[in-house]
Protein backbone atom coordinates (compact mmCIF):
# COMPACT_ATOMS: atom_id res chain seq x y z
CA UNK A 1 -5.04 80.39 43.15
CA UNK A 2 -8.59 82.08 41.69
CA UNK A 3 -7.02 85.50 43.68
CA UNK A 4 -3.86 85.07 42.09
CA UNK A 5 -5.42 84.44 38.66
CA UNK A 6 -7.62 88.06 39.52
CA UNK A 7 -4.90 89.88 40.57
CA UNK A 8 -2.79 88.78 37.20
CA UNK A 9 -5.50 89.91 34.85
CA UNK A 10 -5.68 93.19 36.38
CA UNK A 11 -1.65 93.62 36.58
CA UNK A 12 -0.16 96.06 34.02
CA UNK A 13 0.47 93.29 31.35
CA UNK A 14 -0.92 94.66 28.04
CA UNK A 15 -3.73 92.13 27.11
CA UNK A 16 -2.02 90.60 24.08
CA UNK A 17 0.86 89.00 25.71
CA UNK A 18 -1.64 88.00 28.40
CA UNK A 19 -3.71 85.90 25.51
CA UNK A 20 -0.38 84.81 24.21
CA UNK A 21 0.49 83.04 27.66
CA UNK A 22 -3.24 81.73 27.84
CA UNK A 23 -2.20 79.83 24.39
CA UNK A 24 1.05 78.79 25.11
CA UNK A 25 -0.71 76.78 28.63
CA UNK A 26 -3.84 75.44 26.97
CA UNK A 27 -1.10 73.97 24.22
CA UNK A 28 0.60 72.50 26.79
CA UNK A 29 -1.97 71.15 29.08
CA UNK A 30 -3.16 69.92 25.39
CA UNK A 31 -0.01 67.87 24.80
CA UNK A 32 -0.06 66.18 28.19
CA UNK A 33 -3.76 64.91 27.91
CA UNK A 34 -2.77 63.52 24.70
CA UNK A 35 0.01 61.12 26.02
CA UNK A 36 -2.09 60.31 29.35
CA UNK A 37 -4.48 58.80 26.97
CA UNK A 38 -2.27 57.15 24.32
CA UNK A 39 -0.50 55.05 27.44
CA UNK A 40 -4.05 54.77 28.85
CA UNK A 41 -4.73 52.75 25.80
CA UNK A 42 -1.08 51.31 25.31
CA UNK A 43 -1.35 49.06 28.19
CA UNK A 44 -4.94 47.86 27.54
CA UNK A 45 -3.81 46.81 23.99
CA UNK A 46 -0.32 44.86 25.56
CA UNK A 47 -3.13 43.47 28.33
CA UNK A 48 -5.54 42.35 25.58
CA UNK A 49 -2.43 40.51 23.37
CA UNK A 50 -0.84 38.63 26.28
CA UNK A 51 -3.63 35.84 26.47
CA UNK A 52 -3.01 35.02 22.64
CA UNK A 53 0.88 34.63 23.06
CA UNK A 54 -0.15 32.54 26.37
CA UNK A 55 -2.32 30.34 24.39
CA UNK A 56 -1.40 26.71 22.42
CA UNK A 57 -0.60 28.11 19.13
CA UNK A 58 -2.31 27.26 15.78
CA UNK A 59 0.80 25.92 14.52
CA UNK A 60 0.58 22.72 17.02
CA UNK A 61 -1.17 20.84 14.00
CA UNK A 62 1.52 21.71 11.03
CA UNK A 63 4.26 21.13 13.72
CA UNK A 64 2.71 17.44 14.61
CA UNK A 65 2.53 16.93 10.43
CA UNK A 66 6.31 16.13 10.28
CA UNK A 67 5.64 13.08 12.87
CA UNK A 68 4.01 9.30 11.63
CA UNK A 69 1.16 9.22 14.19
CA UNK A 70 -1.85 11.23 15.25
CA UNK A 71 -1.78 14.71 16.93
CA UNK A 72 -0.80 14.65 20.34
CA UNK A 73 -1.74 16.96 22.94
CA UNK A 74 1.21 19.28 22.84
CA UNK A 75 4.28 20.03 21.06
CA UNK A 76 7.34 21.42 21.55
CA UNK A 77 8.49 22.89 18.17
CA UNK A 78 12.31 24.31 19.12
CA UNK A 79 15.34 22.24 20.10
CA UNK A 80 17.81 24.44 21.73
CA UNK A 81 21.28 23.82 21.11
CA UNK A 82 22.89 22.96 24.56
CA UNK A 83 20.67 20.93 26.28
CA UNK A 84 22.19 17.15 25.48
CA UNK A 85 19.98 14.58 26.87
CA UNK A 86 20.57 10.77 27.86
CA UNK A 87 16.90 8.85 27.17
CA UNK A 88 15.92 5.63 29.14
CA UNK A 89 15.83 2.61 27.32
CA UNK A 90 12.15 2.78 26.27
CA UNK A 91 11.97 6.48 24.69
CA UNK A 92 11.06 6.26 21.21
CA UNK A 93 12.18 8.37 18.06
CA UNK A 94 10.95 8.79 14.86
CA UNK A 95 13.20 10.16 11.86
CA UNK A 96 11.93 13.81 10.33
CA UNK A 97 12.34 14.80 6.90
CA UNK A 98 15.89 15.56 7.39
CA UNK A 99 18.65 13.66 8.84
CA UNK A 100 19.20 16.33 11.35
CA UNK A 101 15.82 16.65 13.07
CA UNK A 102 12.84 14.20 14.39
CA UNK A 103 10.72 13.69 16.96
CA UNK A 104 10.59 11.84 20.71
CA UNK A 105 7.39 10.53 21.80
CA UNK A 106 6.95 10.82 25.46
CA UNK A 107 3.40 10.00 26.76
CA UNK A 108 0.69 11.56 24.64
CA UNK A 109 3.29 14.49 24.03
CA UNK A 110 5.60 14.41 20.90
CA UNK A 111 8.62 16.80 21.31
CA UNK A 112 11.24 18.25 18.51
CA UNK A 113 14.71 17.21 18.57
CA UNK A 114 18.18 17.49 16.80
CA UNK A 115 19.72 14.72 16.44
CA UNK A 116 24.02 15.34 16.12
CA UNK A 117 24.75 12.32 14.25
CA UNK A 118 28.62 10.54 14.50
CA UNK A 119 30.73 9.55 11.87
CA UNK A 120 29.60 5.71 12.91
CA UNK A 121 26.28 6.69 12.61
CA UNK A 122 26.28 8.31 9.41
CA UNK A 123 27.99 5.00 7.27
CA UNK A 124 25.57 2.65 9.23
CA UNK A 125 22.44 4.31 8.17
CA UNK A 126 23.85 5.78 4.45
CA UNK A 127 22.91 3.89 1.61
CA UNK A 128 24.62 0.91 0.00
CA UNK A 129 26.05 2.72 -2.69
CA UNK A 130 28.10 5.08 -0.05
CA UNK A 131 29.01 2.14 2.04
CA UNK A 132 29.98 0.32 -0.89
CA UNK A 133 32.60 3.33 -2.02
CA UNK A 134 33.75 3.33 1.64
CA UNK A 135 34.43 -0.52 1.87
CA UNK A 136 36.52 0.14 -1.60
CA UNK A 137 38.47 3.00 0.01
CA UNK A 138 39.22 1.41 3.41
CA UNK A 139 40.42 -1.81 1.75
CA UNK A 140 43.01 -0.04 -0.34
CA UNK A 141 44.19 2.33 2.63
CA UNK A 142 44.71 -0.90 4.45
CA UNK A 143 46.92 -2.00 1.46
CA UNK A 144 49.12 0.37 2.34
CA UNK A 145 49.57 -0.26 5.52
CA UNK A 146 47.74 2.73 7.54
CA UNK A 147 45.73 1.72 10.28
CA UNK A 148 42.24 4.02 11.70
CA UNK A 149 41.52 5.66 14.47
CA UNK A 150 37.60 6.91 14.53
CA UNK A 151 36.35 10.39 16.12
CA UNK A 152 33.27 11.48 16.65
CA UNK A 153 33.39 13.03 12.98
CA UNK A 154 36.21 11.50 11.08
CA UNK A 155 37.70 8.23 10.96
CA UNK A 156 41.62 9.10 10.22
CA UNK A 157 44.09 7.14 9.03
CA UNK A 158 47.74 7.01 10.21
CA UNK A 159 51.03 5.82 10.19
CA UNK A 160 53.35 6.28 13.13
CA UNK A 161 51.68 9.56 14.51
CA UNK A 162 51.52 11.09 10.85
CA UNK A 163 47.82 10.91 9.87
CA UNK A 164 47.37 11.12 5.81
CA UNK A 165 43.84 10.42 4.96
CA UNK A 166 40.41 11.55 6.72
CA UNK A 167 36.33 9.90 6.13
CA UNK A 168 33.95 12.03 6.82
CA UNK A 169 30.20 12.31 6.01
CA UNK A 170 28.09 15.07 5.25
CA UNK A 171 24.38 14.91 4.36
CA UNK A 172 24.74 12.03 1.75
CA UNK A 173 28.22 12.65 0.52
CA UNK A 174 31.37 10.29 1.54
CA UNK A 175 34.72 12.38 1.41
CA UNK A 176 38.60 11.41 1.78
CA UNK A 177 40.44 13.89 2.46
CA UNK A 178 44.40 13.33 1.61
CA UNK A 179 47.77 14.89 2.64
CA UNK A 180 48.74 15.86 -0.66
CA UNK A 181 48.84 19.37 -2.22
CA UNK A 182 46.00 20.25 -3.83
CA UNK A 183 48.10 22.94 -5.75
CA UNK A 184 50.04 20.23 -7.46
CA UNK A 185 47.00 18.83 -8.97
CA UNK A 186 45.63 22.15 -10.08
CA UNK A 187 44.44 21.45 -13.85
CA UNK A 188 44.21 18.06 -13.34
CA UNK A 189 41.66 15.36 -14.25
CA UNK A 190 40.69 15.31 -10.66
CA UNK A 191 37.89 17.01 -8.99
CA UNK A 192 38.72 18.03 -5.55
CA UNK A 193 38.54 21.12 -3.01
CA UNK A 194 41.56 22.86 -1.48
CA UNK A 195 40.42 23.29 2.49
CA UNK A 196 43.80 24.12 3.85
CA UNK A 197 41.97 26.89 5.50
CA UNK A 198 40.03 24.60 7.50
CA UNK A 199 42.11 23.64 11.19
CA UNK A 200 41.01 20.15 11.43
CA UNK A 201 41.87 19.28 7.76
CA UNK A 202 45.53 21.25 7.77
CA UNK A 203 47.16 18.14 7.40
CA UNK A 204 45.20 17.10 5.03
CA UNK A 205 44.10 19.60 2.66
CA UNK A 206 42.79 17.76 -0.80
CA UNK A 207 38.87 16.71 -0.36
CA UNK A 208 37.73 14.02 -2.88
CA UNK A 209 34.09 13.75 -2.64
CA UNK A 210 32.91 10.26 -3.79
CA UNK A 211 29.61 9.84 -5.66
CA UNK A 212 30.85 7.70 -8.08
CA UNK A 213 32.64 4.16 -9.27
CA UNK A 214 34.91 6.68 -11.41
CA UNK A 215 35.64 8.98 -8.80
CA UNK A 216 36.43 6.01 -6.55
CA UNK A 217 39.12 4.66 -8.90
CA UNK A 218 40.92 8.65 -9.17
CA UNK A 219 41.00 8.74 -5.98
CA UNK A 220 42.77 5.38 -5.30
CA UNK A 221 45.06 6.53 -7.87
CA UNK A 222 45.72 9.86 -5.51
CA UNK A 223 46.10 7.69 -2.90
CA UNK A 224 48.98 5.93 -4.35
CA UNK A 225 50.40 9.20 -5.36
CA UNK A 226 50.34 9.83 -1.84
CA UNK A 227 52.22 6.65 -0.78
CA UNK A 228 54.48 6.87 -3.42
CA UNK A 229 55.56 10.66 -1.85
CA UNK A 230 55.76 9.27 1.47
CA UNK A 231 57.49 5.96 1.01
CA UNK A 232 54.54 3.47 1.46
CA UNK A 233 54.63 0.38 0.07
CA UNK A 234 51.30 -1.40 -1.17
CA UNK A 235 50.76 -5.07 0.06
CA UNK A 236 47.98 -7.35 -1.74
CA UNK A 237 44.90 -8.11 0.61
CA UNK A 238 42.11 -10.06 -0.12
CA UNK A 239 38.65 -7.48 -0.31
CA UNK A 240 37.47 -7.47 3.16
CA UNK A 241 33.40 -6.50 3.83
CA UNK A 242 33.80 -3.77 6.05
CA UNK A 243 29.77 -2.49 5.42
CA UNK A 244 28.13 -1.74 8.31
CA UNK A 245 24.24 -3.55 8.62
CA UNK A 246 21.90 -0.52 8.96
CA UNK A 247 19.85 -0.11 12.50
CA UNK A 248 17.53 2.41 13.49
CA UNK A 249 17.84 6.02 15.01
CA UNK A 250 16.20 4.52 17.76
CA UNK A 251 19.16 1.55 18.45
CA UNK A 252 21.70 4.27 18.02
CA UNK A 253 20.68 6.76 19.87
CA UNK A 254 20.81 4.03 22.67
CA UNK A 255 24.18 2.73 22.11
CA UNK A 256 25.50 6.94 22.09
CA UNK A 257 26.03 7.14 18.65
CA UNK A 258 23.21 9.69 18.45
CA UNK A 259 23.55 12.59 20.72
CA UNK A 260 20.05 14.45 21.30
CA UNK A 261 19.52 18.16 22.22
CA UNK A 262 15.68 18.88 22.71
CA UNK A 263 13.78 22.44 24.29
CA UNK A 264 11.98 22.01 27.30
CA UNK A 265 8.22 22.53 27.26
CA UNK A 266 6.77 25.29 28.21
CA UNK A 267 4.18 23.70 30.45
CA UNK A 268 6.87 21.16 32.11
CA UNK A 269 10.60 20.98 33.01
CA UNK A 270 13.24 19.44 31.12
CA UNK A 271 13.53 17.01 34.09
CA UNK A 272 9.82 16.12 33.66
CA UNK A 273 10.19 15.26 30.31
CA UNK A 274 13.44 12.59 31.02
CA UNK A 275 11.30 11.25 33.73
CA UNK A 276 8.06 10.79 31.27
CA UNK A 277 10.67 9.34 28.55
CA UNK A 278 11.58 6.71 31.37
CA UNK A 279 8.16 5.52 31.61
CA UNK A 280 6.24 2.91 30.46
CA UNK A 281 6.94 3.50 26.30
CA UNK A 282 7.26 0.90 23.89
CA UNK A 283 9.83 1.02 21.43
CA UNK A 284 8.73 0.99 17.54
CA UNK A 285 10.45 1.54 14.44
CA UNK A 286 9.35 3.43 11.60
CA UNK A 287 9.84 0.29 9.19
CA UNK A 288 10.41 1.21 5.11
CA UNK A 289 7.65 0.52 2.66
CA UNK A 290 9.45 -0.34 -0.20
CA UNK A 291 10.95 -3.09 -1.59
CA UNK A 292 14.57 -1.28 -2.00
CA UNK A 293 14.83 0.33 1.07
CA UNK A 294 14.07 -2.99 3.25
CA UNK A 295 16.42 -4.64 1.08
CA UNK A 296 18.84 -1.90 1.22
CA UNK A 297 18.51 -2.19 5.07
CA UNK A 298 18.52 -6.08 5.63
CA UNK A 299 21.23 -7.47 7.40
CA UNK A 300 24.04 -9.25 5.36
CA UNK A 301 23.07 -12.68 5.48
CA UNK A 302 20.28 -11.82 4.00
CA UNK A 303 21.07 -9.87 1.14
CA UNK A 304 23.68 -13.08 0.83
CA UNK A 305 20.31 -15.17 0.25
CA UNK A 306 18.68 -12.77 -1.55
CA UNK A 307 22.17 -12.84 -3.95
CA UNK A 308 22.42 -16.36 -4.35
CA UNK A 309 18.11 -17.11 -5.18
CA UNK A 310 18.66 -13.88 -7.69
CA UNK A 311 21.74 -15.50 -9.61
CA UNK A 312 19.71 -18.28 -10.05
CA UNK A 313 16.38 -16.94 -11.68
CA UNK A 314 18.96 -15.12 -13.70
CA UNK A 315 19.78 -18.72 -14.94
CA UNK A 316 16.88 -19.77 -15.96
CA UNK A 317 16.55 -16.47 -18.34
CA UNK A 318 14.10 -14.76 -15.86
CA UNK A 319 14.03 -11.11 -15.82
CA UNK A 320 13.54 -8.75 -12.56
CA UNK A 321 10.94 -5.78 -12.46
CA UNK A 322 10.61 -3.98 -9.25
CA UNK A 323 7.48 -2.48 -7.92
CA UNK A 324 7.19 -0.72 -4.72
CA UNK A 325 6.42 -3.37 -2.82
CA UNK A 326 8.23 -6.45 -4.86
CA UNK A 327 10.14 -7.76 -6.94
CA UNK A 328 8.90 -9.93 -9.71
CA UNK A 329 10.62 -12.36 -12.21
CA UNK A 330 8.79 -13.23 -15.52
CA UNK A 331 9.60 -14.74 -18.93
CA UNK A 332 7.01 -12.97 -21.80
CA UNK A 333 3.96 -11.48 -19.70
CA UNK A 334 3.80 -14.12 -17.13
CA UNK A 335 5.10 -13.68 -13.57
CA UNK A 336 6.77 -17.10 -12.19
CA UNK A 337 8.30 -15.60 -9.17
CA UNK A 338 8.13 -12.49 -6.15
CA UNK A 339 10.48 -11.67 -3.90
CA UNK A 340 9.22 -9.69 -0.91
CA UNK A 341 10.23 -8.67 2.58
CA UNK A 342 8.39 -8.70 5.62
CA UNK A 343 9.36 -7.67 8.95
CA UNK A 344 13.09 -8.77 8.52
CA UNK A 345 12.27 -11.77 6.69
CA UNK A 346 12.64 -12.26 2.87
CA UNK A 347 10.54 -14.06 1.05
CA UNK A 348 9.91 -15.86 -2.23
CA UNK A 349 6.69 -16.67 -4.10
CA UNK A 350 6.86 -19.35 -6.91
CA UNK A 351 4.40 -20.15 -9.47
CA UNK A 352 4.25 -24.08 -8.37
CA UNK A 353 0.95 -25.97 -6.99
CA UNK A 354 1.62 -26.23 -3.04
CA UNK A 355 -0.78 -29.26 -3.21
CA UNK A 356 1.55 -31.03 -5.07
CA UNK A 357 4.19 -30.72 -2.06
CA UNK A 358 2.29 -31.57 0.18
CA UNK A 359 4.45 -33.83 3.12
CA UNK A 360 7.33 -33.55 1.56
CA UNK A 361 10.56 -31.68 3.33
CA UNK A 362 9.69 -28.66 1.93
CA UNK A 363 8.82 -25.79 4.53
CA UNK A 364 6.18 -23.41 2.76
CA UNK A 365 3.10 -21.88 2.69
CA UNK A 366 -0.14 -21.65 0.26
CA UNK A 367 -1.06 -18.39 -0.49
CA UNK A 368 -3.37 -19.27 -2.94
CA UNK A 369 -6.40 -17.57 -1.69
CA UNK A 370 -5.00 -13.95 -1.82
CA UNK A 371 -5.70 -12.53 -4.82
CA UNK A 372 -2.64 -11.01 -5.43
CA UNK A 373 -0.73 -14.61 -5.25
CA UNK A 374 -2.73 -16.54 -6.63
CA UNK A 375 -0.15 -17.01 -10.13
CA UNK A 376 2.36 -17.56 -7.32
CA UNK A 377 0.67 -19.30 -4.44
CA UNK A 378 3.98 -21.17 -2.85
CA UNK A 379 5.59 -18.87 -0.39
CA UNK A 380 8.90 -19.96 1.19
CA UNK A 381 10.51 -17.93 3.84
CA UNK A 382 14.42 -17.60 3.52
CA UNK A 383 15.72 -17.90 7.09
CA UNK A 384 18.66 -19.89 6.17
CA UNK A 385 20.88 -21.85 3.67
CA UNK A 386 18.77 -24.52 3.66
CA UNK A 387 15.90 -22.74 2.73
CA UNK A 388 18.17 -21.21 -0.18
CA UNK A 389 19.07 -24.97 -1.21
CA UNK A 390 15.24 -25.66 -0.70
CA UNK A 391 14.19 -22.75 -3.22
CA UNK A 392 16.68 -23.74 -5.65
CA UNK A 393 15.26 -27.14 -5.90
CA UNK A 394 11.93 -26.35 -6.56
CA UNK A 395 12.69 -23.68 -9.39
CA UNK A 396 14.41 -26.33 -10.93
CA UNK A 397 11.05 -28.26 -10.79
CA UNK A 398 9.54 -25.17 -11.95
CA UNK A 399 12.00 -25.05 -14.87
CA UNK A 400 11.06 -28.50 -15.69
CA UNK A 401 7.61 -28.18 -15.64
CA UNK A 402 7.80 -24.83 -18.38
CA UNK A 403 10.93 -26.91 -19.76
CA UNK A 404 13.20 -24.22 -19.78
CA UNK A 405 16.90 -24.78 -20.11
CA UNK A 406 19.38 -23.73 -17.48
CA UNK A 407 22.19 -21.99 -18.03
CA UNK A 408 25.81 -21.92 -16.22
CA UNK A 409 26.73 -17.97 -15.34
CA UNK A 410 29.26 -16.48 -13.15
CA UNK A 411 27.64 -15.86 -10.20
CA UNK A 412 27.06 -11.90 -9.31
CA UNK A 413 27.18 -10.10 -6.08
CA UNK A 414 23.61 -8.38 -5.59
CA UNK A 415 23.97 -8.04 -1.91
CA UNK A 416 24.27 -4.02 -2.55
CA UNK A 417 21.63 -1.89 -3.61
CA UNK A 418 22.76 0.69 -6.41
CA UNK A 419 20.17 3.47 -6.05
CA UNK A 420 20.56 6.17 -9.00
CA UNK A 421 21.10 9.02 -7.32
CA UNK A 422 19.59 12.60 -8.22
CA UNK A 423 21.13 15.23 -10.10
C-alpha cells in the first residue's frame, strides 16, 4: 500500500487536486471515528440505566399510601384489564379512594386491583338516600304490573318481552331510564338526557337521574305517562322494603358480585399470587369510624331499634346532636342520653345511677369510670325487642326523675340515613 501511496504522489496529478483528495479522506475517516465513539458511549449509558429500571422503585411507598396498614414488602401498582381472577375464601380486600380500585393483601405483599362492580353490588353498598329513591321507584313499577329481570349492569323491567324501564348505577347516581320519547318532553319541567344513541338503551331512550325526593316524584309521574301510552293499568300495593343491608367488598367479591382484574408481579406469576391468596389469610373489614356511616350500614333490624328508642327521646322533648363518633340527646346544656355503635351492636347510654338497678331484670352495664360516660354511666346494648322495651322503661324512669312530661307523637321512620349530598 506505502508503494502505491509513492507511486501516486509522483503520478502526473497536479498537486492541488492531490491535497483536495487528501481532505476529502481525512473528512471522511473524521466522520466515521466520530460515530464509532458516540455508539461506544451509547451502549455504556443504556448499560449504566438498566439497573435503575431493574430496581424497586421509589414510588413503592406513595403506592402503599392508598392502603390502611403498614408498607409491605412489594407492590404491584397496575391492574391490567383482562386478567379476571377467582380469590380463595380467605383473600382479603381493602376499598381505595375510589369505588373502582383497592387493594388485595396476600402475605406481606399488597397488590392493586380493579374492582368491576355489578348492578347488585352497587345498590347494596350505595347510601341510604339512593336505596331509599330505588325502593320508591321499584314499588311504583311494581304497581303497574312490570316485573325485573337483573343483568350484570341493569335491572330491566318488562312486560311480555317488551322491556320499558332500566336501573342502573354509576359512581353515586341512581338512573331510570324509560321508553318514552325524550323529544316529546323537550321544554318540559323535566330534567332528563336523550341516549337513543346508546345500543343498550335504544328501547329506552329518556334517562332520569335521581338525586332527589322531587326528582323522584317527576319521574313517577313519567312513569305513568308511560303506562298510560302503553295501556298499563296501576294496581294499589302496600310499600314493600326492597333496601338491600350493606356488606363489605370483601363478602361480595366472594359471593361474584365483584369481579377482580389484578397485574401480575414482576417478581412472581399470576399463579403464585392465587396460590399465596389461598393461604393462611384472615379476613378483616375496614369497619367505618363514624357514627353515620355504621348506622348507615347496620342491618335493618337494627336501624328498626335504633327508630323506635329515637321516636321516643323525641317524646320526651330531647334533641339529637351528632358527633363523629355519637349521637347525643340533651334538654338545655345537659346530655341525658348517647347512642353509639360498636362492632355491629348499637348501643345506648342513659344518664341513670346503675347502682340503683342493681338485680333487677335489667341487662346493662356501668360505665361510670370512663371519663367520657361518666354523665351517662348506664349502657344497654340493643340486641333485641326486649332490650328496646327495656330502654323505654328506664327513660321513663329517667323522665320521672327530671319530671318531664311525655308527649304522644306519630311515630317517624329513622331507619334511613339522609346524608346531604355535595354540590
Amino acid at each position: 500500500m506505502t508503494y502505491g501511496v509513492a507511486n501516486w504522489m509522483r503520478s502526473e496529478w497536479g498537486t492541488s487536486v492531490k491535497a483536495a483528495l487528501i481532505v476529502l479522506v481525512a473528512v471522511v475517516l473524521l466522520e466515521v471515528v466520530a460515530l464509532l465513539v458516540a455508539e461506544i458511549f451509547g451502549k455504556k449509558k443504556v448499560r449504566s440505566a438498566v439497573p435503575a429500571t431493574e430496581e424497586k422503585p421509589d414510588e413503592t411507598a406513595a403506592t402503599v399510601a392508598e392502603a390502611t396498614e403498614p408498607i409491605p414488602d412489594t407492590v404491584a401498582t397496575e391492574a391490567s384489564t383482562g386478567d379476571e381472577i377467582e380469590p380463595e375464601e380467605t383473600a382479603v380486600f381493602t376499598d381505595g379512594k375510589d369505588a373502582e380500585t383497592g387493594m388485595m393483601q396476600v402475605g406481606d405483599t399488597y397488590i392493586k386491583v380493579r374492582y368491576n362492580r355489578s348492578f347488585t353490588a352497587m345498590l347494596v353498598q350505595a347510601d341510604d338516600a339512593l336505596k331509599g329513591y330505588y325502593n320508591d321507584l321499584r314499588n311504583e313499577l311494581m304497581r303497574y304490573g312490570m316485573k325485573s329481570r337483573i343483568s350484570w349492569s341493569n335491572e330491566s323491567w318488562y312486560v311480555g318481552r317488551t322491556t320499558y324501564a332500566k336501573f342502573a348505577i354509576r359512581g353515586k347516581t341512581l338512573s331510570l331510564y324509560l321508553a318514552l320519547d325524550p323529544a316529546v318532553y323537550e321544554g318540559t319541567k323535566y330534567p332528563f338526557r336523550n341516549v337513543s344513541e346508546t345500543a343498550k338503551y335504544r328501547e329506552v331512550p329518556m334517562q332520569c337521574r335521581i338525586k332527589s325526593d322531587r326528582m323522584t316524584r317527576w319521574t313517577k309521574e313519567l312513569i305513568a305517562a308511560l303506562a298510560e301510552k302503553h295501556g298499563l293499568t296501576r294496581t294499589d300495593m302496600p310499600e314493600q322494603n326492597f333496601r338491600p343491608d350493606y356488606r363489605d367488598t370483601t363478602t361480595l367479591v366472594k359471593e361474584k358480585l365483584i369481579k377482580l382484574y389484578y397485574s401480575t408481579h414482576s417478581d412472581k406469576s399470576r399463579q403464585e399470587l392465587e396460590n399465596a391468596a389461598a393461604a393462611d389469610l384472615k379476613i378483616k373489614d375496614r369497619a367505618p369510624r363514624d357514627f353515620t356511616t355504621k348506622l348507615m350500614r347496620a342491618d335493618n333490624l337494627t336501624k328498626a331499634r335504633y327508630s323506635a328508642v329515637k321516636n321516643e327521646l323525641l317524646r320526651y322533648g330531647m334533641k339529637p346532636r351528632i358527633s363523629t363518633a355519637y349521637e347525643s340527646w340533651y334538654i338545655g346544656r345537659v346530655t341525658y342520653a348517647k347512642f353509639a355503635i360498636r362492632g355491629k351492636t348499637l348501643t345506648l347510654f342513659m344518664a341513670l345511677d346503675p347502682a340503683e338497678f342493681e338485680g333487677t331484670k335489667y341487662n346493662f352495664r356501668n360505665v361510670g369510670n370512663v371519663n367520657k360516660y361518666e354523665t351517662v354511666p348506664m349502657r344497654v346494648n340493643l340486641k333485641s325487642d326486649r332490650s328496646v322495651r327495656w330502654v323505654k322503661e328506664l327513660l321513663s324512669v329517667l323522665a320521672e326523675k327530671k319530671e318531664w312530661a311525655r308527649t304522644d307523637r306519630v311515630e317517624e321512620d329513622y331507619r334511613y340515613v339522609k346524608k346531604v349530598r355535595k354540590k
